[in-house]
Protein backbone atom coordinates (compact mmCIF):
# COMPACT_ATOMS: atom_id res chain seq x y z
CA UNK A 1 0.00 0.00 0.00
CA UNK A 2 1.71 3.20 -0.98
CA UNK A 3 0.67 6.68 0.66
CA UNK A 4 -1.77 7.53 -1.94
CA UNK A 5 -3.87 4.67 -1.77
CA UNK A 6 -3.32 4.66 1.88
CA UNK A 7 -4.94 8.65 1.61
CA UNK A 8 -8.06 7.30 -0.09
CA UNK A 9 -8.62 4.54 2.03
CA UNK A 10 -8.68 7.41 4.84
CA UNK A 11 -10.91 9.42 2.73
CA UNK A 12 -13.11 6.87 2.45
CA UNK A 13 -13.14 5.58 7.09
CA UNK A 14 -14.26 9.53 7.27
CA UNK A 15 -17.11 9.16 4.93
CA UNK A 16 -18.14 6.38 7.38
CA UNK A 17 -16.76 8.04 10.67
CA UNK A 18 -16.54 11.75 10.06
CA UNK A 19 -16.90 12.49 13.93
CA UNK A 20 -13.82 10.27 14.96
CA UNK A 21 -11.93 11.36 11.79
CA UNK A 22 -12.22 14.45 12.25
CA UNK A 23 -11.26 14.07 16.14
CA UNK A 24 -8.09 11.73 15.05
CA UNK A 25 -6.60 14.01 12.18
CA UNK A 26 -6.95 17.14 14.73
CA UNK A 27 -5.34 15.75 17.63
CA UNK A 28 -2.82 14.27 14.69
CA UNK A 29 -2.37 17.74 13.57
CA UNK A 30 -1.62 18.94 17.07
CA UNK A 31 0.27 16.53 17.92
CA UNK A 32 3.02 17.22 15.14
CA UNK A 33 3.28 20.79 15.43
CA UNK A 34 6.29 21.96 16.27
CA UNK A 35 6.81 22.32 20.24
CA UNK A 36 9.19 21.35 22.79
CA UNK A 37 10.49 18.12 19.89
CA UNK A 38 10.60 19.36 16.70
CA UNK A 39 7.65 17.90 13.82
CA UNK A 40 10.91 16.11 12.47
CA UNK A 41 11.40 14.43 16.09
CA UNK A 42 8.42 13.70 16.77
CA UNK A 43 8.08 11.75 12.96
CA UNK A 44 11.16 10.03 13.75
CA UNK A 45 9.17 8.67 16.95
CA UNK A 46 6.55 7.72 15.01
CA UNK A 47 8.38 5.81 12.81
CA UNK A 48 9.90 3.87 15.30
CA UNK A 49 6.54 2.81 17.17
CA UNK A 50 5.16 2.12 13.82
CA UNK A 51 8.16 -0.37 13.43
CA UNK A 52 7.28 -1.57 16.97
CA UNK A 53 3.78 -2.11 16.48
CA UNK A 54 3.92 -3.55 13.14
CA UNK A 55 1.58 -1.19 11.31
CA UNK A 56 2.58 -0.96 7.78
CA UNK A 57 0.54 1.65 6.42
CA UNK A 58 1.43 4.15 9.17
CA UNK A 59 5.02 3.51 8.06
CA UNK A 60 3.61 4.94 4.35
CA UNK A 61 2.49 7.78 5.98
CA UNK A 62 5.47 8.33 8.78
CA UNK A 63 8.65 7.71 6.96
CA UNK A 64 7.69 9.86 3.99
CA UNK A 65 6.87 12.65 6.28
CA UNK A 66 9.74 12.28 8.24
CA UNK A 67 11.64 12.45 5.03
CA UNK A 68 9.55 15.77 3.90
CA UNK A 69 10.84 17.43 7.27
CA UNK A 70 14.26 16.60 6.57
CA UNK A 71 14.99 13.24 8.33
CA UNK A 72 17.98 11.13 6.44
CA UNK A 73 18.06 7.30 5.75
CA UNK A 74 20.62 7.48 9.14
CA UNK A 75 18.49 8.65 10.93
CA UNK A 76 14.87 6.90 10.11
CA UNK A 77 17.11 3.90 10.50
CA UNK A 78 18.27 4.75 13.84
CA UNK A 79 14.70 5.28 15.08
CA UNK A 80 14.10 1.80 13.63
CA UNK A 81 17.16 0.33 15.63
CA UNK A 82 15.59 1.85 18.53
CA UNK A 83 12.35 -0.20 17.87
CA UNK A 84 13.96 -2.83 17.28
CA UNK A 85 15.31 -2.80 21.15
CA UNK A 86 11.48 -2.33 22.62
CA UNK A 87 10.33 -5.17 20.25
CA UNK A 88 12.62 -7.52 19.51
CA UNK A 89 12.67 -9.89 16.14
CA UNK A 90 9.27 -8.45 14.55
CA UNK A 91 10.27 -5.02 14.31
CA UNK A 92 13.75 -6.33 12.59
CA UNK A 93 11.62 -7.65 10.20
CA UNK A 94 9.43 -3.87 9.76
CA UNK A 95 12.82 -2.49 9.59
CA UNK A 96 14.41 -4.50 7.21
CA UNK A 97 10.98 -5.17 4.73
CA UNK A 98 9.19 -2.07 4.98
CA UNK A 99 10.96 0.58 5.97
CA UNK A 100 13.98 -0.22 3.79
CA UNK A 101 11.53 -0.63 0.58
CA UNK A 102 9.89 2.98 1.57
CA UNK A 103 13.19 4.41 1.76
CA UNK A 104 14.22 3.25 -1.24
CA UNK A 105 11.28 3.97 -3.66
CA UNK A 106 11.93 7.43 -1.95
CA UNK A 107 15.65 7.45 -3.11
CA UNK A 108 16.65 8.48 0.32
């Protein structure tokens, strides 16, 4: 699933669940802002609990954006490593399958 398709199949949850769409993408968007960790931080974080949980499409969403606020391969992968410490052998796997294949079809 690449971030566009991933965007649709959003589109479509909050044509089914505007109220809790709505409440998820605006905490989302708060949550991201800028603050005490930087948007770019705070991405990097995301990546790695993304790896740690196993959730593929937020990978889609969270590597590419971490990317777009100027994260580098180093550094996504470090976040990953760090996953990889809080969840063992699955989030190797994340790492090395997803993440990896984002990074590349990003050329990062």
């Amino acid at each position: 699933m690449d971030k566009t398709e991933m965007n649709e199949r959003m589109k479509e949850m909050a044509g089914e669940l505007p109220g809790v769409m709505n409440a998820v993408m605006g905490l989302h968007s708060e949550v991201v802002k800028d603050g005490a960790l930087s948007a770019r931080t705070k991405e990097l974080m995301m990546v790695g609990i993304a790896v740690a949980l196993r959730c593929e499409p937020c990978l889609w969403k969270h590597v590419p954006e971490a990317v777009n606020l100027g994260a580098t391969r180093e550094e996504i992968m470090e976040a990953v490593s760090t996953a990889i410490v809080m969840a063992g052998g699955p989030a190797v796997a994340y790492g090395s399958v997803v993440v990896l294949t984002i990074l590349d079809e990003l050329n990062v």
